[in-house]
C-alpha atoms as a PDB file:
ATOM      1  CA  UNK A   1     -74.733  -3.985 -64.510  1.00  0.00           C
ATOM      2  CA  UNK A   2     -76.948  -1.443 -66.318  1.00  0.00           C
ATOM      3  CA  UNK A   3     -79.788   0.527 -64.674  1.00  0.00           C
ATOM      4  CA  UNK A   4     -83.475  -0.216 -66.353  1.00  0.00           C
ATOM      5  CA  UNK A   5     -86.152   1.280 -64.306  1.00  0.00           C
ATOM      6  CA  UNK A   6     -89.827   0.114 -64.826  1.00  0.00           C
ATOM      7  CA  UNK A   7     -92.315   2.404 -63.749  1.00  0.00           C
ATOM      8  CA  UNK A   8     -96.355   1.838 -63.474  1.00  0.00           C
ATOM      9  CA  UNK A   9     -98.313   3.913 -65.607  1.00  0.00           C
ATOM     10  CA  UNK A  10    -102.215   4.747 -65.904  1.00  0.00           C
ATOM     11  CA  UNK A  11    -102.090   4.605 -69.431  1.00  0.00           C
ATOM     12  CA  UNK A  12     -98.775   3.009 -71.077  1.00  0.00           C
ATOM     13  CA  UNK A  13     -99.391   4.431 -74.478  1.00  0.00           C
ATOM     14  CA  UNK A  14    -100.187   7.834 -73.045  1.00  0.00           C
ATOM     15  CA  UNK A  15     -96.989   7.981 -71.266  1.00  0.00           C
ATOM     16  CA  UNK A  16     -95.218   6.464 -74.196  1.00  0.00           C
ATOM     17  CA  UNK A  17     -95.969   9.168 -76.288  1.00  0.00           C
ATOM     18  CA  UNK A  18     -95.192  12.016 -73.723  1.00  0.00           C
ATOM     19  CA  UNK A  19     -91.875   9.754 -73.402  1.00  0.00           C
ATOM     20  CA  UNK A  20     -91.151  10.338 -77.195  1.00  0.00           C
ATOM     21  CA  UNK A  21     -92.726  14.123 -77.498  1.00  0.00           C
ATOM     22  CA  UNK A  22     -91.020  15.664 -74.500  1.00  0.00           C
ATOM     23  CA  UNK A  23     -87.486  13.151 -73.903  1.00  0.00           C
ATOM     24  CA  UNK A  24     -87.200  12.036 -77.628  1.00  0.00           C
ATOM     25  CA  UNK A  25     -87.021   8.324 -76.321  1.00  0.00           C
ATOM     26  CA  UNK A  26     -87.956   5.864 -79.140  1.00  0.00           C
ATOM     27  CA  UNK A  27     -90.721   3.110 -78.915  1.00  0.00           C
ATOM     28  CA  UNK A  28     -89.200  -0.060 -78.894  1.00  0.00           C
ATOM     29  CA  UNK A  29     -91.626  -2.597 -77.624  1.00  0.00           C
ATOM     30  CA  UNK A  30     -95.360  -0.662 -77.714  1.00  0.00           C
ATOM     31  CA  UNK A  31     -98.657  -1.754 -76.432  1.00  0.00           C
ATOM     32  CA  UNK A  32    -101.333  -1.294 -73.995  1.00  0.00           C
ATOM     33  CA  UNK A  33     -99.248  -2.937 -71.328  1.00  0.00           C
ATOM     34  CA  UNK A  34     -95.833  -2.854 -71.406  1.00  0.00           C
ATOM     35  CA  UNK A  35     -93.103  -0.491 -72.934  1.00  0.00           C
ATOM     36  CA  UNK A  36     -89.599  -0.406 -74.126  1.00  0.00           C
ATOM     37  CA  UNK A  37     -88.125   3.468 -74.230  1.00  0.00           C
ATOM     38  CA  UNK A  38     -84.683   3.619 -76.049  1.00  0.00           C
ATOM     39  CA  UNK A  39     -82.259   5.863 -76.976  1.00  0.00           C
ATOM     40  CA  UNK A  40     -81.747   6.494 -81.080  1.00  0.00           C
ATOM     41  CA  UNK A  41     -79.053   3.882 -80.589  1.00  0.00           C
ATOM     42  CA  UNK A  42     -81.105   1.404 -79.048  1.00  0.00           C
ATOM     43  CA  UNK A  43     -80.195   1.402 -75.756  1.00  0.00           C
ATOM     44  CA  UNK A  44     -83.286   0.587 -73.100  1.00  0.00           C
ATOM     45  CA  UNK A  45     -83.870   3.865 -70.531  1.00  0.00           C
ATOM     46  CA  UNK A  46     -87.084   3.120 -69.044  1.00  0.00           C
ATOM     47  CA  UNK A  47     -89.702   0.706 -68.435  1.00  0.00           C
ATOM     48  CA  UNK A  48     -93.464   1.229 -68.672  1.00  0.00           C
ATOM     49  CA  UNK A  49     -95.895  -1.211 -67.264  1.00  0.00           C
ATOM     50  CA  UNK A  50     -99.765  -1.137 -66.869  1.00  0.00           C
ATOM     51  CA  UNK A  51    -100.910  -0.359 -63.840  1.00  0.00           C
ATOM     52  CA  UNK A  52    -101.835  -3.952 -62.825  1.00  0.00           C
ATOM     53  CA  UNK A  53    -102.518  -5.335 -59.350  1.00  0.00           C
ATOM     54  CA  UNK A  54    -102.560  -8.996 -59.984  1.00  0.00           C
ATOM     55  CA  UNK A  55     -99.007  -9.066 -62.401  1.00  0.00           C
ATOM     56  CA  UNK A  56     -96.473  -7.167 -59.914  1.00  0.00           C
ATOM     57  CA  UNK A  57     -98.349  -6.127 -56.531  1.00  0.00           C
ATOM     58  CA  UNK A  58     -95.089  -4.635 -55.171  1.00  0.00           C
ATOM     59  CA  UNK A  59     -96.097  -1.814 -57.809  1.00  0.00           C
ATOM     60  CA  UNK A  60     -99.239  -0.773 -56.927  1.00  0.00           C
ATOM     61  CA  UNK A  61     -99.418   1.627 -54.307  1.00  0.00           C
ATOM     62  CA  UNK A  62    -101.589   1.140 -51.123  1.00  0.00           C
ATOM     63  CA  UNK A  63    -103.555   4.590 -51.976  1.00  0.00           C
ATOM     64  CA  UNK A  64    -104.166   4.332 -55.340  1.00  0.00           C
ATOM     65  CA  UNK A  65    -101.500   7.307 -56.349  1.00  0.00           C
ATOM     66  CA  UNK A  66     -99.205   6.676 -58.940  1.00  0.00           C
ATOM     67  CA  UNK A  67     -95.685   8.853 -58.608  1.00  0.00           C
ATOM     68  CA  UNK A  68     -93.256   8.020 -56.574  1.00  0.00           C
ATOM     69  CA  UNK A  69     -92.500  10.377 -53.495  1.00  0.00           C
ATOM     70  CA  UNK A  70     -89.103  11.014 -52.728  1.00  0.00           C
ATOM     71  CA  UNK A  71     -88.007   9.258 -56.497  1.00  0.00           C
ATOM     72  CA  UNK A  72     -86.856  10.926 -59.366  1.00  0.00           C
ATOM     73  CA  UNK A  73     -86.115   9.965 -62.351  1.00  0.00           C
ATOM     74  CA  UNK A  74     -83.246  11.713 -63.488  1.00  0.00           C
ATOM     75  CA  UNK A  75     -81.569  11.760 -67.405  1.00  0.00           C
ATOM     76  CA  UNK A  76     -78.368  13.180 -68.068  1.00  0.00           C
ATOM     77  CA  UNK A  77     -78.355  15.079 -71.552  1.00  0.00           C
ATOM     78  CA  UNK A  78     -75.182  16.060 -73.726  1.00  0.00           C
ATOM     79  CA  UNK A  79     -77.606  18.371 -75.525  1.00  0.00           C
ATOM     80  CA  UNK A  80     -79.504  20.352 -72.936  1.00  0.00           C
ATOM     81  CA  UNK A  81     -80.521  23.419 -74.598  1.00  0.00           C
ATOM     82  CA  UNK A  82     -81.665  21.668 -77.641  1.00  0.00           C
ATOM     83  CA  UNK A  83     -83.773  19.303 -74.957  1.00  0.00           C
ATOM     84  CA  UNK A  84     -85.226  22.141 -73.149  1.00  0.00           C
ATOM     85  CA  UNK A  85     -86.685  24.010 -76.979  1.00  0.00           C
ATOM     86  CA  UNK A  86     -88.191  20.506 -76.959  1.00  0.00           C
ATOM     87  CA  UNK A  87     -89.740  20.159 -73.615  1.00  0.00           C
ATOM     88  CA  UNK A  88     -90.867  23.378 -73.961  1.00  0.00           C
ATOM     89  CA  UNK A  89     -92.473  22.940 -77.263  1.00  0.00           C
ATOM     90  CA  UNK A  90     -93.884  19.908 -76.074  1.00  0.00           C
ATOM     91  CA  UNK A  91     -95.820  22.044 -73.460  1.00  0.00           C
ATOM     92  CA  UNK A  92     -94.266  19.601 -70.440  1.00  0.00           C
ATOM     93  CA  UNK A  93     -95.709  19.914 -67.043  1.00  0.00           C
ATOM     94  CA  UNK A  94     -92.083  21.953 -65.740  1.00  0.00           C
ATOM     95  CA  UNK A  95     -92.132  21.686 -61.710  1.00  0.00           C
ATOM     96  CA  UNK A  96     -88.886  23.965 -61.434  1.00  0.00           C
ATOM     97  CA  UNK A  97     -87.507  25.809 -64.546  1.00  0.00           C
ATOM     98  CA  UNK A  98     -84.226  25.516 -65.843  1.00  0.00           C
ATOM     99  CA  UNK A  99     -82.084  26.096 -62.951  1.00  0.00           C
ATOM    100  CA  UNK A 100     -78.350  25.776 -61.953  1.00  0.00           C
ATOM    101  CA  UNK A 101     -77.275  23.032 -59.501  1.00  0.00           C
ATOM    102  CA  UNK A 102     -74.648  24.392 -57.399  1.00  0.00           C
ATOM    103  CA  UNK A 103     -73.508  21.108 -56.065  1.00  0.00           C
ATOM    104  CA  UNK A 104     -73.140  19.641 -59.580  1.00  0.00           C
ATOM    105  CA  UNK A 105     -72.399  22.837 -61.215  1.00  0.00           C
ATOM    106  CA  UNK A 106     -74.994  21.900 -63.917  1.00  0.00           C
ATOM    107  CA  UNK A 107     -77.926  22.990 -65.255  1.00  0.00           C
ATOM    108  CA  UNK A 108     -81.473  21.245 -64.799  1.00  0.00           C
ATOM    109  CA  UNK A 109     -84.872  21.425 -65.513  1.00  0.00           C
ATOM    110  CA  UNK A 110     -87.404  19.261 -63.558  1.00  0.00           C
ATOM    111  CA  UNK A 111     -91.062  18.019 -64.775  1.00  0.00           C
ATOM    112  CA  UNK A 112     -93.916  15.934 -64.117  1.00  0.00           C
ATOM    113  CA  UNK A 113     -94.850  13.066 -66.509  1.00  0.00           C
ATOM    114  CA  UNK A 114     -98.259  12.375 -66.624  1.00  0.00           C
ATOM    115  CA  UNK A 115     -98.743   9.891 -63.677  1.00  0.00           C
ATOM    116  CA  UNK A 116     -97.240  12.446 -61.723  1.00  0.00           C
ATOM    117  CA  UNK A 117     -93.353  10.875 -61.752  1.00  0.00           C
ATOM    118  CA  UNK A 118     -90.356  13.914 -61.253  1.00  0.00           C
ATOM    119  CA  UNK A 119     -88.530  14.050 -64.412  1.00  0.00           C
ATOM    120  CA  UNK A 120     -85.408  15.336 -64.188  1.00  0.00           C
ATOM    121  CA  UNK A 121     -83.360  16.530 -67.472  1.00  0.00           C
ATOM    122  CA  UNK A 122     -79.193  17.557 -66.456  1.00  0.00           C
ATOM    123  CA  UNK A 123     -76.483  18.136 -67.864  1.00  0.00           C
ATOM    124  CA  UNK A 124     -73.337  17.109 -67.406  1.00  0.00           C
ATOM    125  CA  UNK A 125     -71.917  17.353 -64.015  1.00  0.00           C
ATOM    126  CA  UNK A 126     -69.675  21.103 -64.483  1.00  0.00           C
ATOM    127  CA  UNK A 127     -70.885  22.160 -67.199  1.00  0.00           C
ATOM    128  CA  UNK A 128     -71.641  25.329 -66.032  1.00  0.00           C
ATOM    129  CA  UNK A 129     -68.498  25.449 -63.707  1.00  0.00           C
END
């Protein structure tokens, strides 16, 4: 069994793009609607779906706020400090700055995607320890 989360988005090609600029995910689907994010190698990471009432109801929140409170989505990076020069260049919305984890003994950065998802970038578990 393999994790592929699907999140609702305001504006699937928006997010797409952030996606690609600031995580350097690959469009594997496209569209107004739906999304496919991937890896270089092909391998699905995330879901994007329009933000649509009558499709998935279970999505759409009662208040109208997209995010997820208490939910992160959280991406484990062999190449941190190359990912970070991106994020940064990308000029990513960074919630907390790259920190170390001291029950992980990694290094993160966290961010907020455009609907207003956390966006976690980490490396691997003691890589700092």
């Amino acid at each position: 069994m393999r994790p592929q989360p699907l999140i609702v988005s305001s504006s699937v090609p928006a997010s797409s793009e952030w996606y690609q600029r600031v995580l350097g995910l690959t469009s594997a689907h496209g569209g107004d609607e739906y999304e496919r994010l991937t890896t270089a190698d092909g391998t699905l990471v995330l879901q994007l779906h329009e933000l649509d009432v009558h499709e998935h109801p279970v999505l759409f929140p009662d208040d109208g706020r997209l995010g997820a409170p208490g939910v992160a989505l959280w991406f484990q990076t062999d190449t941190f400090d190359a990912d970070v020069e991106r994020i940064r260049a990308a000029g990513a919305d960074i919630a907390e700055d790259v920190h170390v984890n001291p029950s992980a003994q990694h290094r993160e950065i966290w961010l907020r995607d455009p609907d207003g998802y956390v966006v976690v970038v980490a490396g691997p578990a003691g890589d700092v320890g």
